[in-house]
C-alpha atoms as a PDB file:
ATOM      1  CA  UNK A   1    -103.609 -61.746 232.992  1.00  0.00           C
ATOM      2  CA  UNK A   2    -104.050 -59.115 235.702  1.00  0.00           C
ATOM      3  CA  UNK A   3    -101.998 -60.151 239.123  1.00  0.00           C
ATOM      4  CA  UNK A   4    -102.902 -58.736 242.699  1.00  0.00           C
ATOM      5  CA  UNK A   5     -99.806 -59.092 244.629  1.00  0.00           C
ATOM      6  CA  UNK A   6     -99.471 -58.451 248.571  1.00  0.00           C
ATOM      7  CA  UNK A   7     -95.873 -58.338 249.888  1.00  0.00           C
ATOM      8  CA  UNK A   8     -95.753 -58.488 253.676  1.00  0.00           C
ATOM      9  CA  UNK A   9     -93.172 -57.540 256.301  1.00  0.00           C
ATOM     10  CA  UNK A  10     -91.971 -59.803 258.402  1.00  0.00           C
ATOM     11  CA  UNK A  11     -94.276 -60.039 261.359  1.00  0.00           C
ATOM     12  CA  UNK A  12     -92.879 -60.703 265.158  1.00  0.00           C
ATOM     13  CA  UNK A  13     -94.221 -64.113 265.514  1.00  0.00           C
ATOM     14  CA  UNK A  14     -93.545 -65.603 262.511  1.00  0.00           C
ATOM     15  CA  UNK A  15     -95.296 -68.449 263.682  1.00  0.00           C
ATOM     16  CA  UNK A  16     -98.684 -67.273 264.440  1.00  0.00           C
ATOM     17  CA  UNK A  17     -98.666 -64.982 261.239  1.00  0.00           C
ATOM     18  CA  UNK A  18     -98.319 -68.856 259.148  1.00  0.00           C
ATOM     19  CA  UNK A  19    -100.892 -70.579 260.758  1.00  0.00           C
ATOM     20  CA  UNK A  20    -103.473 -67.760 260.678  1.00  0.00           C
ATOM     21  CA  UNK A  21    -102.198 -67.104 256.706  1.00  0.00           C
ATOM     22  CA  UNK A  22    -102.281 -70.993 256.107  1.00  0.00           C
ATOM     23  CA  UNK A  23    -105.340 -72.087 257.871  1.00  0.00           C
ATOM     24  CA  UNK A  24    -107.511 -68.757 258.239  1.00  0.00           C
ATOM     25  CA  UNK A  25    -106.508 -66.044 255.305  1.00  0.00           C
ATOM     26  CA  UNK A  26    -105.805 -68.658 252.050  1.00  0.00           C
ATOM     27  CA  UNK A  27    -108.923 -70.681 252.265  1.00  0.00           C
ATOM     28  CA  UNK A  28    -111.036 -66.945 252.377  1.00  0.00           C
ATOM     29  CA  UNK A  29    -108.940 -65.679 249.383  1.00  0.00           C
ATOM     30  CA  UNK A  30    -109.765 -69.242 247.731  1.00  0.00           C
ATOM     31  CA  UNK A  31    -113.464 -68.574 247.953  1.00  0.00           C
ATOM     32  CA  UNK A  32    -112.634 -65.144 245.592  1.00  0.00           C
ATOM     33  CA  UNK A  33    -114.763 -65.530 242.469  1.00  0.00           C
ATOM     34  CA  UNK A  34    -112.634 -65.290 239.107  1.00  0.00           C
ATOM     35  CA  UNK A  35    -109.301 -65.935 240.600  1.00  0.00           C
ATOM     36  CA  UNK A  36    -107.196 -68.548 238.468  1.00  0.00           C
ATOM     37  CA  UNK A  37    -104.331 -69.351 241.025  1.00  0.00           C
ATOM     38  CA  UNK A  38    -102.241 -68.342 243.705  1.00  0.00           C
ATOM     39  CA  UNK A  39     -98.106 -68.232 244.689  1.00  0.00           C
ATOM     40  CA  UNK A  40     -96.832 -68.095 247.696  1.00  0.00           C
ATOM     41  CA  UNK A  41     -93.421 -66.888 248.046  1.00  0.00           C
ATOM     42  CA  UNK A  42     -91.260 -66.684 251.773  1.00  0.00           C
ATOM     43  CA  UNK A  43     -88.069 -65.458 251.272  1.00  0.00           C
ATOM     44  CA  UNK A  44     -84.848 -66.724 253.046  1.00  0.00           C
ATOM     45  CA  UNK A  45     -82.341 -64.440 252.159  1.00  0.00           C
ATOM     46  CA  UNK A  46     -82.376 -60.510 250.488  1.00  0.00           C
ATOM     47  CA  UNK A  47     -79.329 -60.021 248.321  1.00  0.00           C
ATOM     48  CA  UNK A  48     -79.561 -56.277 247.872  1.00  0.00           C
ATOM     49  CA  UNK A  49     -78.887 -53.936 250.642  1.00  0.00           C
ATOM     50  CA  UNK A  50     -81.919 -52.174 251.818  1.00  0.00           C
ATOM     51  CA  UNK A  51     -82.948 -49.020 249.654  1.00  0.00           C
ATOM     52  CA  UNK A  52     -85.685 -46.425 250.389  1.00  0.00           C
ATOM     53  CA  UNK A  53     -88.430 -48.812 248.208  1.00  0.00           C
ATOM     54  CA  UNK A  54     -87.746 -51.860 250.450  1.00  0.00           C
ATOM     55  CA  UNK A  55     -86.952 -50.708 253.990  1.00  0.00           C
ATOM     56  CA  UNK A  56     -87.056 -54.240 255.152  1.00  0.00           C
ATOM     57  CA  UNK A  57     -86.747 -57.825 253.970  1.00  0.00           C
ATOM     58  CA  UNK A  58     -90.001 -59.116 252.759  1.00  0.00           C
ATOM     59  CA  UNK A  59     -91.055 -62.027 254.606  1.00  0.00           C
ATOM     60  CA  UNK A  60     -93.826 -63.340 252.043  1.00  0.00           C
ATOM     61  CA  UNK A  61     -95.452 -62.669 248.312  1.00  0.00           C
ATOM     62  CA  UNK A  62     -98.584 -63.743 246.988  1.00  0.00           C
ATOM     63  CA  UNK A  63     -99.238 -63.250 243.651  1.00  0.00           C
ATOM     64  CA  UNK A  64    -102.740 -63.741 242.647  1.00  0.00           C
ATOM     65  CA  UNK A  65    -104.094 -64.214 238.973  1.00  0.00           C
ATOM     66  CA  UNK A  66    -106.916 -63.028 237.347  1.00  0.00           C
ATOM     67  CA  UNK A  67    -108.129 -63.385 233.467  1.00  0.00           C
ATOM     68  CA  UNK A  68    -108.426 -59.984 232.907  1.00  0.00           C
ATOM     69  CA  UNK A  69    -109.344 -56.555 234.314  1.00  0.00           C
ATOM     70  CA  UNK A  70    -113.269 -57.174 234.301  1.00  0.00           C
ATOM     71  CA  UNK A  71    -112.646 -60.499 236.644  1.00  0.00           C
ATOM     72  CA  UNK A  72    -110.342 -58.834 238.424  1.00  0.00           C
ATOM     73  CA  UNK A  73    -112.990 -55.709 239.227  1.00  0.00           C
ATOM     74  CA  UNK A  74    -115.193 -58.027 239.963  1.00  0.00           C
ATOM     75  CA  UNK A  75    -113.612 -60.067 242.273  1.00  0.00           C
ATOM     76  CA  UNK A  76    -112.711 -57.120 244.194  1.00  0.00           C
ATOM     77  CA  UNK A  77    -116.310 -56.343 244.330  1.00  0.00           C
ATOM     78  CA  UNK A  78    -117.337 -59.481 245.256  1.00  0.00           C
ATOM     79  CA  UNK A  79    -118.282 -60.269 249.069  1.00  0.00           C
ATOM     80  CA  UNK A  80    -115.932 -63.145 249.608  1.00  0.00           C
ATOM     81  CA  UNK A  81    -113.181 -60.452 248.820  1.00  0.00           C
ATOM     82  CA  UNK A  82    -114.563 -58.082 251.572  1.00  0.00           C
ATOM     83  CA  UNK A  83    -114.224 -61.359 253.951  1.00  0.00           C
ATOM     84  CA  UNK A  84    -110.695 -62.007 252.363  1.00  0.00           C
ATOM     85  CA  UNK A  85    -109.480 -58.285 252.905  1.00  0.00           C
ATOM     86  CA  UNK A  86    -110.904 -57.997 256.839  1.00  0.00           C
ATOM     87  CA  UNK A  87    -109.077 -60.908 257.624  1.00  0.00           C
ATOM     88  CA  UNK A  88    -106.070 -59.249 256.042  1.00  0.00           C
ATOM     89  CA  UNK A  89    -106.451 -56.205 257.608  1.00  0.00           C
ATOM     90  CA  UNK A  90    -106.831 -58.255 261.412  1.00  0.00           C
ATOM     91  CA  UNK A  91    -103.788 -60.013 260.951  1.00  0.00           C
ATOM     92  CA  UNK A  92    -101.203 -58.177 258.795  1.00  0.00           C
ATOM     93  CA  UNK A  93    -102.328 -54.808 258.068  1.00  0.00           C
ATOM     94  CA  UNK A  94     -99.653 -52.559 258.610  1.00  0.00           C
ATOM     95  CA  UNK A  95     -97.504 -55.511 257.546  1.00  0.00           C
ATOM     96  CA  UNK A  96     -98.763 -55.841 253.900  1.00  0.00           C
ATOM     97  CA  UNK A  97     -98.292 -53.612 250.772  1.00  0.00           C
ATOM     98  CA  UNK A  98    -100.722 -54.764 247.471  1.00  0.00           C
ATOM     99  CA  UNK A  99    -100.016 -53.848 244.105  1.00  0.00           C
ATOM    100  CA  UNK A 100    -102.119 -54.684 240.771  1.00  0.00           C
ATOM    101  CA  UNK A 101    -100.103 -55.541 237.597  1.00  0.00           C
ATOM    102  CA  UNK A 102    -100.577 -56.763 234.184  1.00  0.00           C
ATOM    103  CA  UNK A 103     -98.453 -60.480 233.837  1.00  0.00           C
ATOM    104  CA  UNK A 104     -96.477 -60.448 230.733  1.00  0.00           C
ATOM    105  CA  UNK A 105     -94.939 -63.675 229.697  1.00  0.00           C
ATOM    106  CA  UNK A 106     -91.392 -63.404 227.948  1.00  0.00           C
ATOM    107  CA  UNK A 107     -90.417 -66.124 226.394  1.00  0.00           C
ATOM    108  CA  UNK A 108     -86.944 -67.201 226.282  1.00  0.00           C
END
């Protein structure tokens, strides 16, 4: 699976930034065609002492999933994306950093 994650900063209002993720920003990224699921991490505590790759706690992660690179390219291409990523960039653009990975499951 391919995986689009965005890890945001922790905004001022912490409250506004949740309802406008919750109720504006998911149900747009919902609409994405190809995409399998979504997590939601917020994060409580950071155990590690800030380093020059995470200059501040992370305040949320979403990881979202995507069959393979073809879905994934075009999902990105696909207009409900462009809605999904101008909403992002209204409400938590200099707040968010996205990176694309390929999921490997270990198995233990």
């Amino acid at each position: 699976m391919v995986t689009l994650t965005a890890l945001y900063k922790r905004p001022e209002d912490t409250a506004a930034f949740d309802d406008h993720y919750t109720n504006v920003h998911t149900p747009l990224v919902a609409k994405v065609p190809g995409l399998r699921k979504m997590e939601v991490s917020r994060f409580s505590k950071m155990l590690t002492p800030p380093n020059a790759l995470i200059s501040d706690q992370p305040y949320l992660e979403c990881t979202m999933y995507f069959d393979n690179m073809d879905s994934f390219k075009a999902a990105m291409a696909s207009e409900e994306n462009k809605a999904a990523g101008k909403d992002l960039m209204s409400f938590a653009g200099p707040l968010v950093s996205m990176f694309v990975g390929v999921r490997e499951d270990i198995t233990l």
